[in-house]
C-alpha atoms as a PDB file:
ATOM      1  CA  UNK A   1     119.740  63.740 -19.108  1.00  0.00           C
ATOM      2  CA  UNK A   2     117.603  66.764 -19.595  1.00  0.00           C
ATOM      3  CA  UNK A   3     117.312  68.877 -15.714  1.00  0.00           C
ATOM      4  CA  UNK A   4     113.952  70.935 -15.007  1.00  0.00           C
ATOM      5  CA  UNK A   5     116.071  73.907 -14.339  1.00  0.00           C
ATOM      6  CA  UNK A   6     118.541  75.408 -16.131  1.00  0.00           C
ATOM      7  CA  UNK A   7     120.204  77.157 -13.127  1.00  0.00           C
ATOM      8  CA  UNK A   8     120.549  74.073 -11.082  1.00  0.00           C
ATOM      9  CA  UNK A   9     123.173  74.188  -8.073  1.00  0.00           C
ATOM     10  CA  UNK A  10     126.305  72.394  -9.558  1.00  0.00           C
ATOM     11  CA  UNK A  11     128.278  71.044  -6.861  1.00  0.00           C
ATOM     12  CA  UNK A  12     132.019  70.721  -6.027  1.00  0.00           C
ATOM     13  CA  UNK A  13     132.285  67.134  -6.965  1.00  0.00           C
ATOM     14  CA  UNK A  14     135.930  65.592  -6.969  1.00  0.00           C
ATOM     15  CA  UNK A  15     134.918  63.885  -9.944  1.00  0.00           C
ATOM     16  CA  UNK A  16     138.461  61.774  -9.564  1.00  0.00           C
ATOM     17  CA  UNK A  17     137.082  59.924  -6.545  1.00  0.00           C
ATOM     18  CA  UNK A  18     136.096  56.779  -7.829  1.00  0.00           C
ATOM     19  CA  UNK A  19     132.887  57.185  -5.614  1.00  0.00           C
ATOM     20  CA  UNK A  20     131.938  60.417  -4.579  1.00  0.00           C
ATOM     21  CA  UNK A  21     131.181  61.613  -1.146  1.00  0.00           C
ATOM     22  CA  UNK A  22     127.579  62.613  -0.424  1.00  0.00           C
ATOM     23  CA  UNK A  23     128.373  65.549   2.244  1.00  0.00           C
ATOM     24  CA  UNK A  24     125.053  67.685   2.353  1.00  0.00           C
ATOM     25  CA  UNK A  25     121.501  66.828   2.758  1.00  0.00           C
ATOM     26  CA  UNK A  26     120.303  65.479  -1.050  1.00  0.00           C
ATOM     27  CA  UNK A  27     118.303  68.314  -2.545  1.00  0.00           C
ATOM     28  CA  UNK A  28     116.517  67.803  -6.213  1.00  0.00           C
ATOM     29  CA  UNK A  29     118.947  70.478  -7.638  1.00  0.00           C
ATOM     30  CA  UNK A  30     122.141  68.188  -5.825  1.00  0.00           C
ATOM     31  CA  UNK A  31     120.606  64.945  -7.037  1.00  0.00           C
ATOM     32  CA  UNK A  32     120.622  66.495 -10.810  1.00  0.00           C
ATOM     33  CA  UNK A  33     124.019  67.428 -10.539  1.00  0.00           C
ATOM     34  CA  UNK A  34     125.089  64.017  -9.330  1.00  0.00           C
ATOM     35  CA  UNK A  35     123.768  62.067 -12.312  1.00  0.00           C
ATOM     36  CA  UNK A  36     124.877  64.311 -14.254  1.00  0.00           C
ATOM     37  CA  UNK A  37     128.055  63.662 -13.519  1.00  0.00           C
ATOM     38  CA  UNK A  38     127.311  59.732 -13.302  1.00  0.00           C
ATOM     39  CA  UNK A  39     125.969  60.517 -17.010  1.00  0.00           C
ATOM     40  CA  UNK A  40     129.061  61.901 -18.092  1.00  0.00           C
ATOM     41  CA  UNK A  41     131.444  58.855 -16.443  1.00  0.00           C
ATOM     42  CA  UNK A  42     129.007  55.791 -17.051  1.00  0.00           C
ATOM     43  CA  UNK A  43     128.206  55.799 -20.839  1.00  0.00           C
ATOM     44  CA  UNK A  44     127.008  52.258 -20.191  1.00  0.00           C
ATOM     45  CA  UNK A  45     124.468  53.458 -17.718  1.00  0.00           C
ATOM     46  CA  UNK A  46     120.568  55.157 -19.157  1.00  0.00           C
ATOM     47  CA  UNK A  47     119.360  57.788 -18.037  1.00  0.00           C
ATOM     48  CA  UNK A  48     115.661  59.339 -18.417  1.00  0.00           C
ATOM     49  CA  UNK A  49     113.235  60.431 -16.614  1.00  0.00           C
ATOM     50  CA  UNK A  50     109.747  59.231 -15.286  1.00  0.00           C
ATOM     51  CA  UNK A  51     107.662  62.582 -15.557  1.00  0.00           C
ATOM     52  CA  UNK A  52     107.183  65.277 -13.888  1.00  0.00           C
ATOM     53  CA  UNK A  53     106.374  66.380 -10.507  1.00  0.00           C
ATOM     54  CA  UNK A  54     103.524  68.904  -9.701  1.00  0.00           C
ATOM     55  CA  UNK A  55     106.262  71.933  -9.703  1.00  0.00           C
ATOM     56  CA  UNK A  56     107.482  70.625 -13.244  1.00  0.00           C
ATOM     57  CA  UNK A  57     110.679  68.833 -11.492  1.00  0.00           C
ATOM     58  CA  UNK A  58     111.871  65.563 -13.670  1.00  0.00           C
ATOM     59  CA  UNK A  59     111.243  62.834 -11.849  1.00  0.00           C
ATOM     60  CA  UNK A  60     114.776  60.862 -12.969  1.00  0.00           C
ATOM     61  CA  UNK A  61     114.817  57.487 -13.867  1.00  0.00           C
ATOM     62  CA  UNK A  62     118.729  55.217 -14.403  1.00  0.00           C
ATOM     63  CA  UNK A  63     118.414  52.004 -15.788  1.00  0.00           C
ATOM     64  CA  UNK A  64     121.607  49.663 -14.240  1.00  0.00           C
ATOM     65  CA  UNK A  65     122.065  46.205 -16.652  1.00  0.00           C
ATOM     66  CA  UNK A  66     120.757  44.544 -20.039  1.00  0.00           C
ATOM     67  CA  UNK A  67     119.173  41.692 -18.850  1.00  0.00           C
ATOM     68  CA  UNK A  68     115.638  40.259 -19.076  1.00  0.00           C
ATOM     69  CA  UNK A  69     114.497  40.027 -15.206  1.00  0.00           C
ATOM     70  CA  UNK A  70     114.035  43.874 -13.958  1.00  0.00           C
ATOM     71  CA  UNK A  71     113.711  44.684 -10.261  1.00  0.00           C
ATOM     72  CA  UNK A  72     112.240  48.438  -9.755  1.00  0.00           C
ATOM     73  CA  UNK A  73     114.153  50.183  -6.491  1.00  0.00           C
ATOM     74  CA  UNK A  74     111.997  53.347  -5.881  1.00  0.00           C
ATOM     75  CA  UNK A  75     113.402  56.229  -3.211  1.00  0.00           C
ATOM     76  CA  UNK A  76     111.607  59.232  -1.111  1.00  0.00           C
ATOM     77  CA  UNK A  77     107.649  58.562  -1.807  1.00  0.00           C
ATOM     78  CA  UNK A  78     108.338  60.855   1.754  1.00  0.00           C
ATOM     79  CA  UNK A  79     109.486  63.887   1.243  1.00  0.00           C
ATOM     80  CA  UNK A  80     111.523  64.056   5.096  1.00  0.00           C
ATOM     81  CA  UNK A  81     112.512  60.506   4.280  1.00  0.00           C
ATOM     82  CA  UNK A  82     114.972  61.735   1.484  1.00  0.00           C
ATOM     83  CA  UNK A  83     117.948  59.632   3.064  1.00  0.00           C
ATOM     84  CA  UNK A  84     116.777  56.986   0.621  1.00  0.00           C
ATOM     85  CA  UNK A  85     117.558  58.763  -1.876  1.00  0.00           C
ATOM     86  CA  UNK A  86     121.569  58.760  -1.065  1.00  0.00           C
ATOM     87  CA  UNK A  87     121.380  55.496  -0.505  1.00  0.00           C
ATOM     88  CA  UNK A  88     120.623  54.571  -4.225  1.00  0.00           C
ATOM     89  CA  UNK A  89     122.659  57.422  -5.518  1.00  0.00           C
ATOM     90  CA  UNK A  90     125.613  55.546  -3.388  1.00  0.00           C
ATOM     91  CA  UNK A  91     124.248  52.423  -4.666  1.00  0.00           C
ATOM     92  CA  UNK A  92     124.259  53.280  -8.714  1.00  0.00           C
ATOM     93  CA  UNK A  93     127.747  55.326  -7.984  1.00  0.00           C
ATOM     94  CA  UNK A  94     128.841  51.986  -6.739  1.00  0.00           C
ATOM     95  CA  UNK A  95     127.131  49.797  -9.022  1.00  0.00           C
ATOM     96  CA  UNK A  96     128.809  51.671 -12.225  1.00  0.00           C
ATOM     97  CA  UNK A  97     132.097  51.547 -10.789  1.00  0.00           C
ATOM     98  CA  UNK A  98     132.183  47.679 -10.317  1.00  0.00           C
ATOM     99  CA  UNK A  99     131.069  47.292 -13.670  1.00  0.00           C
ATOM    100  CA  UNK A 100     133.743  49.546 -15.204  1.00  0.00           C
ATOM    101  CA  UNK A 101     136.133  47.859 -13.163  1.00  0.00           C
ATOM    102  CA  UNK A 102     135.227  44.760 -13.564  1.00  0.00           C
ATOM    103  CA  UNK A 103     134.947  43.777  -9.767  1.00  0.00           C
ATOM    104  CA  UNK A 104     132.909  41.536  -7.195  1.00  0.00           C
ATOM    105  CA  UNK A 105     130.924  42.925  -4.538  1.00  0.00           C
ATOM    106  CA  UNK A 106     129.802  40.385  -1.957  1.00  0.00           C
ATOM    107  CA  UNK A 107     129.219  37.038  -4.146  1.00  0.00           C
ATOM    108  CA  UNK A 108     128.171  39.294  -7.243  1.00  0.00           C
ATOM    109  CA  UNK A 109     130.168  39.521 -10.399  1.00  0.00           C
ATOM    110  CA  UNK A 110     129.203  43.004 -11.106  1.00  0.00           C
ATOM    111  CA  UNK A 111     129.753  42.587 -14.808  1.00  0.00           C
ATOM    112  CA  UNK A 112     128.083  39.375 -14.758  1.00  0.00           C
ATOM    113  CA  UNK A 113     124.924  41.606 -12.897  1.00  0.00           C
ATOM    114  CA  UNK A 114     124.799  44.141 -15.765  1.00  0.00           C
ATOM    115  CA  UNK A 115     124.354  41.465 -18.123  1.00  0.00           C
ATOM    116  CA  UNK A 116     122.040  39.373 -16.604  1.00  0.00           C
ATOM    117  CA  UNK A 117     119.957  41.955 -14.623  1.00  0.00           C
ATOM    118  CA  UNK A 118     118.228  44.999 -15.136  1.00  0.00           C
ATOM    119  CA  UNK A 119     117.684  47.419 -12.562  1.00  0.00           C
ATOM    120  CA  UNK A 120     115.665  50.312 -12.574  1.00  0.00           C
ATOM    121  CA  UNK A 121     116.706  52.667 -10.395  1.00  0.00           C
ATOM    122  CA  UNK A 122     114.284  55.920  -8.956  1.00  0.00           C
ATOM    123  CA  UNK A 123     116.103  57.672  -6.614  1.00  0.00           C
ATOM    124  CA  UNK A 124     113.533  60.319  -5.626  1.00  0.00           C
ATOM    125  CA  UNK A 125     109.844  59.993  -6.294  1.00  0.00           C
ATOM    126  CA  UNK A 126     108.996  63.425  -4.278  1.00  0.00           C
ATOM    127  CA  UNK A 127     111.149  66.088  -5.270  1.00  0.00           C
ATOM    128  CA  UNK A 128     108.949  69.177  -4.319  1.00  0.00           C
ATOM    129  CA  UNK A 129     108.767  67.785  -1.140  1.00  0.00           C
ATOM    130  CA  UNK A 130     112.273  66.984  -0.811  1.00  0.00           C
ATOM    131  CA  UNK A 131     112.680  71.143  -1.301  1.00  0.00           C
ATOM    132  CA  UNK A 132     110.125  71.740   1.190  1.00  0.00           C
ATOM    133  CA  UNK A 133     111.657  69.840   3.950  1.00  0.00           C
ATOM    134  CA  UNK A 134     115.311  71.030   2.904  1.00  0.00           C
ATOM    135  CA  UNK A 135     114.979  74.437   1.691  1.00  0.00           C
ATOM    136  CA  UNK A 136     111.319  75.993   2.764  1.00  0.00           C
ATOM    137  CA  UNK A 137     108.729  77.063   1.142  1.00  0.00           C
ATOM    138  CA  UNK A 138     109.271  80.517  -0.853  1.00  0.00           C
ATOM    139  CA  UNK A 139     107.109  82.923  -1.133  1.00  0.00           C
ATOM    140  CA  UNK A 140     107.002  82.514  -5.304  1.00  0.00           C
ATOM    141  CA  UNK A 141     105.753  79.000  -4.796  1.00  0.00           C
ATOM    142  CA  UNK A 142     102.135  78.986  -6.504  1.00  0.00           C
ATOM    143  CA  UNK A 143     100.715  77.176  -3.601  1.00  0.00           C
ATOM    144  CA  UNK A 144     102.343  78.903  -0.536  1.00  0.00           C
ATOM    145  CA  UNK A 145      99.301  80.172   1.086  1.00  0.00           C
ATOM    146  CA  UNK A 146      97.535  76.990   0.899  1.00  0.00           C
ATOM    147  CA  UNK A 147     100.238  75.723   2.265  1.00  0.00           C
ATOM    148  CA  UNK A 148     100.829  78.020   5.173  1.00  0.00           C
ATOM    149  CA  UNK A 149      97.061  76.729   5.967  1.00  0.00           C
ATOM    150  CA  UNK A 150      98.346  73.139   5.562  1.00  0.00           C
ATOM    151  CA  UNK A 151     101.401  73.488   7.636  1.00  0.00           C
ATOM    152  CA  UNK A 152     100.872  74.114  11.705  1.00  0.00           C
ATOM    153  CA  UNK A 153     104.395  74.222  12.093  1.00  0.00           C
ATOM    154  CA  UNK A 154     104.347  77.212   9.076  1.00  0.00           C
ATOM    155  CA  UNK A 155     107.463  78.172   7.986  1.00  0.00           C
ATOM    156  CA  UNK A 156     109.248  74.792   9.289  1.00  0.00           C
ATOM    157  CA  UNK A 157     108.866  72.199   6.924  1.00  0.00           C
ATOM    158  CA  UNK A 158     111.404  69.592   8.186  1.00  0.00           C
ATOM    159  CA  UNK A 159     108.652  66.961   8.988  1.00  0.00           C
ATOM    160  CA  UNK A 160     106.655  67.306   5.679  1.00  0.00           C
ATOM    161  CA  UNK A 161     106.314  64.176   4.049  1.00  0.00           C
ATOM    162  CA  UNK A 162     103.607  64.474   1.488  1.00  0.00           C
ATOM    163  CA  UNK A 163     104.124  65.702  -2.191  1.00  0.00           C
ATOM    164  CA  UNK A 164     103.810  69.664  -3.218  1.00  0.00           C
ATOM    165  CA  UNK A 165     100.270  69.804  -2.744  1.00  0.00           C
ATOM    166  CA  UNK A 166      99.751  68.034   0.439  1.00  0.00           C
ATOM    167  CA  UNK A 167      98.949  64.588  -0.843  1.00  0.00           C
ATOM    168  CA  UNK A 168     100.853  61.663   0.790  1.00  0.00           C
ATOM    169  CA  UNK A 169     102.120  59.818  -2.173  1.00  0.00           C
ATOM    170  CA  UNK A 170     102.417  56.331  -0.191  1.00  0.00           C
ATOM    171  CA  UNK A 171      98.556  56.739   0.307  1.00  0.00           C
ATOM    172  CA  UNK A 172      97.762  57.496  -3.103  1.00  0.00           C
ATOM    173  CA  UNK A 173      97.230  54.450  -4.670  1.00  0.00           C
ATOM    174  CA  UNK A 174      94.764  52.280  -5.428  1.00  0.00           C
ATOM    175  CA  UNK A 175      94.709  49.386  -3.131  1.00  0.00           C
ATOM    176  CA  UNK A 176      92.316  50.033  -0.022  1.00  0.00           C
ATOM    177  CA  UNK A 177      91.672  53.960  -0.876  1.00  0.00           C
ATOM    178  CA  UNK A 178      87.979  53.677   0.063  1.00  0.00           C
ATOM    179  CA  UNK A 179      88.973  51.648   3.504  1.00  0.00           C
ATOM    180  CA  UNK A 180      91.692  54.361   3.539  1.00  0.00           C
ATOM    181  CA  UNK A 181      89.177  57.274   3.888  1.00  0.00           C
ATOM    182  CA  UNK A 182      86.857  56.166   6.201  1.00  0.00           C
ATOM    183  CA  UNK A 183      89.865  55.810   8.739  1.00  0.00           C
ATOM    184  CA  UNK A 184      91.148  59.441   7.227  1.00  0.00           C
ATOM    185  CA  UNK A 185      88.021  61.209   8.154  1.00  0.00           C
ATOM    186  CA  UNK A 186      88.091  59.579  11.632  1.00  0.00           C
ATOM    187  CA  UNK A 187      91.630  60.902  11.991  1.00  0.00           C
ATOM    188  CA  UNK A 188      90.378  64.592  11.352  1.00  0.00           C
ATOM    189  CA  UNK A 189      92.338  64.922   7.796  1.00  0.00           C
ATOM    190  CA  UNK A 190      89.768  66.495   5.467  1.00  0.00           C
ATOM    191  CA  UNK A 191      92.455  68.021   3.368  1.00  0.00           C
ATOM    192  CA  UNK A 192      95.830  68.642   2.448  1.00  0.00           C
ATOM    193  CA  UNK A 193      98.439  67.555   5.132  1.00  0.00           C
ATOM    194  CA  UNK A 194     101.855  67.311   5.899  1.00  0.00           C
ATOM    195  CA  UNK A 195     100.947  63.510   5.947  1.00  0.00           C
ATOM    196  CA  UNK A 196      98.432  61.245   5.283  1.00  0.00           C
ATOM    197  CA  UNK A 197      96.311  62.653   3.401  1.00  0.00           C
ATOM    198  CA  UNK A 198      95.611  60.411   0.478  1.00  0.00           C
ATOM    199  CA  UNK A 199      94.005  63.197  -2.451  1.00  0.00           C
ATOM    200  CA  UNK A 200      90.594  63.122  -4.110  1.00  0.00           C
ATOM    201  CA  UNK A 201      91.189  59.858  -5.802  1.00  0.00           C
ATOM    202  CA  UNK A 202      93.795  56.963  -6.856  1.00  0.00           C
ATOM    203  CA  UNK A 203      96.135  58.340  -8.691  1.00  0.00           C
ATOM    204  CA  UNK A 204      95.479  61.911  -8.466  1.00  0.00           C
ATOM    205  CA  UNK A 205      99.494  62.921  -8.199  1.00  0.00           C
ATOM    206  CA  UNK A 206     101.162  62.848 -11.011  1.00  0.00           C
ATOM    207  CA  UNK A 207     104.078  61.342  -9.494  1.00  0.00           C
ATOM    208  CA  UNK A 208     101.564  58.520  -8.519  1.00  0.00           C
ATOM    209  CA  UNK A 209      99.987  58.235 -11.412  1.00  0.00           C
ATOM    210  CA  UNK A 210     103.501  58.156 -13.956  1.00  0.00           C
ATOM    211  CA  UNK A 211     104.523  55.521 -11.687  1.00  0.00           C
ATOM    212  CA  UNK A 212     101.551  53.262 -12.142  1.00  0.00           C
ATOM    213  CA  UNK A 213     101.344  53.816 -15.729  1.00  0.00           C
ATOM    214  CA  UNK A 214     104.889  52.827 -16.208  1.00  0.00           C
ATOM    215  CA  UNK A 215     104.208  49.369 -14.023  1.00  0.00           C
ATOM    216  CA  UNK A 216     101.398  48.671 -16.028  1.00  0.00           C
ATOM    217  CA  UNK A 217     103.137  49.442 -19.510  1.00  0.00           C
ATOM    218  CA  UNK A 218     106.249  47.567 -18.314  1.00  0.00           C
ATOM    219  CA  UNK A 219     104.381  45.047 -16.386  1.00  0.00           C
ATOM    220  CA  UNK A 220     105.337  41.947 -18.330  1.00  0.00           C
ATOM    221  CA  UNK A 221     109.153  42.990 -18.098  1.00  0.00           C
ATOM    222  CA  UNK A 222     108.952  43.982 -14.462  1.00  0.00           C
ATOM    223  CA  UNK A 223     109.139  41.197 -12.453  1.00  0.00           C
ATOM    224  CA  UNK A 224     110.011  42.783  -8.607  1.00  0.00           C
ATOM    225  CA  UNK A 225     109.591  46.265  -7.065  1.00  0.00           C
ATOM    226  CA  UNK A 226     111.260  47.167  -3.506  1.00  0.00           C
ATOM    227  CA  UNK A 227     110.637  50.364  -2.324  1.00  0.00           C
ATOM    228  CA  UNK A 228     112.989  52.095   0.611  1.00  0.00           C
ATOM    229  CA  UNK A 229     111.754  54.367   3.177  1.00  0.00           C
ATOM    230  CA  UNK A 230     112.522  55.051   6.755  1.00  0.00           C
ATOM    231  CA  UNK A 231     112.742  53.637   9.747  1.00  0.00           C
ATOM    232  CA  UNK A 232     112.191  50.563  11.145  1.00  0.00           C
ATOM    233  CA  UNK A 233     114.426  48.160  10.233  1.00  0.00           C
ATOM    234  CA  UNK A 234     111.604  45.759   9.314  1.00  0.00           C
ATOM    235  CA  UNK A 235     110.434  44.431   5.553  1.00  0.00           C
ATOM    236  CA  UNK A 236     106.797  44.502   4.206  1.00  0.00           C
ATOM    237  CA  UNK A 237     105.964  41.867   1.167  1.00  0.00           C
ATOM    238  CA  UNK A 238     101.890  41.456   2.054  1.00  0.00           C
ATOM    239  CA  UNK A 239      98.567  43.653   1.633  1.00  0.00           C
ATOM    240  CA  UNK A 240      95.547  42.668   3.584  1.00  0.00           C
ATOM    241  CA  UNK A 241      96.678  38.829   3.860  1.00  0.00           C
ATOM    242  CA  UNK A 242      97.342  39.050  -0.176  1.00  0.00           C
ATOM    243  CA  UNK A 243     100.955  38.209  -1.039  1.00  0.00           C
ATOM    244  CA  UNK A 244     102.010  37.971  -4.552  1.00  0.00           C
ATOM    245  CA  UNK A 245     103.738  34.679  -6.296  1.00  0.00           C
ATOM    246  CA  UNK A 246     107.105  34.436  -4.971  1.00  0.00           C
ATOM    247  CA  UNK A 247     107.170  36.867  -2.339  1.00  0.00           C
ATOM    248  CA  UNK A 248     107.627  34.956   0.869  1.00  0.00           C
ATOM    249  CA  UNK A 249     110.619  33.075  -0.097  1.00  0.00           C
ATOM    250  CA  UNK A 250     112.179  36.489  -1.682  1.00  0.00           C
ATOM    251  CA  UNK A 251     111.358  38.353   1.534  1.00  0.00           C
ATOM    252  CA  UNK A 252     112.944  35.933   4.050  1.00  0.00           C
ATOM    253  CA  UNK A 253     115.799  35.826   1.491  1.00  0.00           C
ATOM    254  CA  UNK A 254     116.068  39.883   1.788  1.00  0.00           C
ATOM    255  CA  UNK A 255     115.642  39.913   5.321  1.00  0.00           C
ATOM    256  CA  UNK A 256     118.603  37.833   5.643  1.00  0.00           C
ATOM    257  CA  UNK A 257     120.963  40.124   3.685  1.00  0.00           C
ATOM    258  CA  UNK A 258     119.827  42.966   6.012  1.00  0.00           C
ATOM    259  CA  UNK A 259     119.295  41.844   9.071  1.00  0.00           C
ATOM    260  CA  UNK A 260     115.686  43.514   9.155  1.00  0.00           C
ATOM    261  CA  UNK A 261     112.609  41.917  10.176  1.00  0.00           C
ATOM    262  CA  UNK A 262     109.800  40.926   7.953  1.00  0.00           C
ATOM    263  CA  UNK A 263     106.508  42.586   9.144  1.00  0.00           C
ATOM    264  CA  UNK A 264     103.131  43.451   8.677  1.00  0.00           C
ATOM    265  CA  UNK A 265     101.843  46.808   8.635  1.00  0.00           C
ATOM    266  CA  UNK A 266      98.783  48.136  10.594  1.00  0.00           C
ATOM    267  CA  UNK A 267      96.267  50.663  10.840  1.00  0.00           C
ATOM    268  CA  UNK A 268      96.593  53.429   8.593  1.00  0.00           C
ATOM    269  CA  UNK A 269     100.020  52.398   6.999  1.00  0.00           C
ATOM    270  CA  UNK A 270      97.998  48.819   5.733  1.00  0.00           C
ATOM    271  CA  UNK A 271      96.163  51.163   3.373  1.00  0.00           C
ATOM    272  CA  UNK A 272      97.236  52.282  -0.343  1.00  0.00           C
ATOM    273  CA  UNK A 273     100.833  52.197  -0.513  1.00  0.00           C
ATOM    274  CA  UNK A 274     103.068  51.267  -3.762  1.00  0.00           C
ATOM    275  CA  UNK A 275     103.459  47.716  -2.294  1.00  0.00           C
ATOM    276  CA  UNK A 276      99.858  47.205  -2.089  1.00  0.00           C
ATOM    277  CA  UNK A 277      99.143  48.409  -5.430  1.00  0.00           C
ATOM    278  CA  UNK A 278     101.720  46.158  -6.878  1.00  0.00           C
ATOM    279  CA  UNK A 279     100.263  42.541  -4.870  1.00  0.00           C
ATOM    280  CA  UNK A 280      96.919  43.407  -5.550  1.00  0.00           C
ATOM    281  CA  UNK A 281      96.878  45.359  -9.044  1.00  0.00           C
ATOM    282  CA  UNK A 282      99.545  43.343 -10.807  1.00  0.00           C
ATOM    283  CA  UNK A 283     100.114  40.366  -8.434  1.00  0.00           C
ATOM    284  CA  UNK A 284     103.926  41.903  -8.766  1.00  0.00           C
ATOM    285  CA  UNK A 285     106.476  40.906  -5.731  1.00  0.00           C
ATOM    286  CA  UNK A 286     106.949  44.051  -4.135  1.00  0.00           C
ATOM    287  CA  UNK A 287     108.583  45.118  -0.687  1.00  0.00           C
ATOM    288  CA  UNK A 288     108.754  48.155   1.818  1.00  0.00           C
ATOM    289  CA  UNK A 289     112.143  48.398   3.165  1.00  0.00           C
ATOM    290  CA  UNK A 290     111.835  50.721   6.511  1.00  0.00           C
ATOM    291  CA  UNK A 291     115.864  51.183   6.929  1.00  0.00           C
ATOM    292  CA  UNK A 292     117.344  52.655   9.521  1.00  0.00           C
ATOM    293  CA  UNK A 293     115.995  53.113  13.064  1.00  0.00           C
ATOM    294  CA  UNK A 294     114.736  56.479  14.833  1.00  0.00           C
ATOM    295  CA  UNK A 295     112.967  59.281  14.549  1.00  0.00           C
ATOM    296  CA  UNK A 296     111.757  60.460  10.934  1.00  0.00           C
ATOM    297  CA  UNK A 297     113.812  62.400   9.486  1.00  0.00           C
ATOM    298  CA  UNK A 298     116.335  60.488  10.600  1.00  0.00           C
ATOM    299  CA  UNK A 299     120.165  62.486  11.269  1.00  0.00           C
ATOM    300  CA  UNK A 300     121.986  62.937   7.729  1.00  0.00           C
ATOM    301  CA  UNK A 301     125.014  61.968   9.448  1.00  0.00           C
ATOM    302  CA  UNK A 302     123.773  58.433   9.737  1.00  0.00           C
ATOM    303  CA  UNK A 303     123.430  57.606   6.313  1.00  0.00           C
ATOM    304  CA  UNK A 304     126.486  55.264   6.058  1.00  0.00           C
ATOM    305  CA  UNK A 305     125.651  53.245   8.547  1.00  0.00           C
ATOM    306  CA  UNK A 306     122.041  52.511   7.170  1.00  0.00           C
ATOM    307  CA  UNK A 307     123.773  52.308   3.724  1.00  0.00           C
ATOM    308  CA  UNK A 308     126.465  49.545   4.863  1.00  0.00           C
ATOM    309  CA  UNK A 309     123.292  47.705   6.635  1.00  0.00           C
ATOM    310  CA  UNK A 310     121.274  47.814   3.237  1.00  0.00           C
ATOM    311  CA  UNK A 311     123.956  47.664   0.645  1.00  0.00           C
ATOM    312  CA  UNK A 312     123.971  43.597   0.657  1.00  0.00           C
ATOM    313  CA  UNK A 313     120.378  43.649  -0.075  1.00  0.00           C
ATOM    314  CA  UNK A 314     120.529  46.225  -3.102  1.00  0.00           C
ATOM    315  CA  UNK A 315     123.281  43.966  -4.651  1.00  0.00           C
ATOM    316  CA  UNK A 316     122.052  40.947  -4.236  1.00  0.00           C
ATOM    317  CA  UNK A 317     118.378  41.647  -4.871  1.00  0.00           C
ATOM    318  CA  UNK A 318     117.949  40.985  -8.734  1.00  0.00           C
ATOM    319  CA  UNK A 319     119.910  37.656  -7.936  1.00  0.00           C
ATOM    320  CA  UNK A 320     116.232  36.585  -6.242  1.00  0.00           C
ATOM    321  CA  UNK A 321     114.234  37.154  -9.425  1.00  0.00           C
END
């Protein structure tokens, strides 16, 4: 897998532990090091990348299985909601392991998964704004007086959640963008935000945009996308009243495997999200997960619960399709 930076912080991995221990909050640098190391253990595994981020960060991409149906799990559209992304690092350090092993994880053959299944697996969709929240916003960063202006709470970045430029990814789409602006301007954002702001037009990120492109290029060997974020503990699978083929019997059938309830989002968060896109652009099953329960960000330190609550689901997802 080719990193963005050549420097990137290598951590003290006990690469003898069958599955690693995720210790410190989940930087980009710490991610890269990770699948690194998954690259090196898992030949079996692919790994690639979806693009680039606005600060030229790789946007990584793993591919879990050979099979025909493909479910798309997509972490951290928000950047302070970067817990998602250990969960599906845990999840693919996991995953690999039962295959090598050959074992069974709930009622799934792993081996039997990986040949059967395809999973596509994007741990972090933000990574700039994964480093904001994490480690600031230094004074070399290209945009760091427009983001001082963007930023009340200037130099604290813990509750940023939109990409490096101030666009809220999960708004970004284009599924309700005009509806979304109108209720944008009443809100007061005119501009890059910590959140909600949804960017001159559909698709103007290019973390938005490589994302939709690869939907639509893959869109006849995608069949499901689920998307994690947090908190909530409830499960989104409709847009405006639109649900896509499928969806309502896969969402109860998630639901169950989590113990989260199925929901319907309102106001602002009903507007131009991934899941939208998906139902009404591609008329894909697609699903929000909100995991956990809280205050955004939620504690680091809770990430194994949320994990043990969630890891059902992750396994026995593709199984749906």
């Amino acid at each position: 897998m080719n990193q963005p930076k050549k420097n990137a912080c290598r951590l003290p991995i006990n690469t003898e532990q069958c599955v690693l221990d995720y210790p410190l909050p989940l930087t980009p640098e710490r991610m890269y090091a990770y699948l690194e190391c998954f690259e090196q253990r898992y030949p079996f595994l692919s790994f690639g990348t979806l693009g680039e981020s606005v600060l030229g960060n790789q946007i990584p991409m793993v591919t879990l299985g050979e099979g025909k149906k493909t479910f798309v799990y997509i972490g951290t559209h928000h950047a302070m909601e970067w817990m998602t992304s250990v969960l599906l690092m845990r999840f693919i350090n996991e995953y690999a392991e039962g295959v090598r092993e050959g074992r069974r994880i709930y009622n799934v053959h792993l081996p039997y998964l990986f040949k059967e299944r395809r999973i596509i697996v994007i741990p972090m969709l933000n990574p700039d704004g994964v480093s904001y929240v994490l480690e600031g916003v230094h004074s070399d960063n290209p945009l760091h007086s427009r983001l001082e202006r963007m930023n009340p709470s200037h130099p604290d970045y813990s509750h940023w959640q939109a990409n490096a430029r101030g666009v809220d990814l999960n708004h970004n789409y284009d599924a309700g963008f005009s509806e979304y602006k109108a209720l944008e301007r009443e809100a007061g954002i005119l501009g890059g935000a910590p959140t909600r702001y949804s960017g001159e037009s559909p698709e103007s990120e290019p973390e938005v945009g490589y994302l939709c492109n690869y939907l639509r290029f893959q869109r006849e060997n995608v069949h499901a996308v689920l998307t994690l974020h947090t908190q909530g503990e409830e499960i989104y699978y409709t847009s405006g009243g639109e649900v896509a083929p499928r969806s309502a019997a896969m969402a109860k059938a998630l639901a169950r495997l989590c113990g989260y309830q199925l929901a319907t989002p309102e106001g602002m968060a009903a507007y131009g999200g991934l899941t939208d896109w998906c139902i009404r652009a591609l008329g894909l099953p697609s699903f929000t997960v909100e995991c956990g329960k809280g205050e955004n960000p939620l504690p680091a330190e809770q990430y194994f619960c949320v994990y043990a609550t969630v890891r059902q689901m992750l396994f026995e997802a593709p199984l749906l399709l």
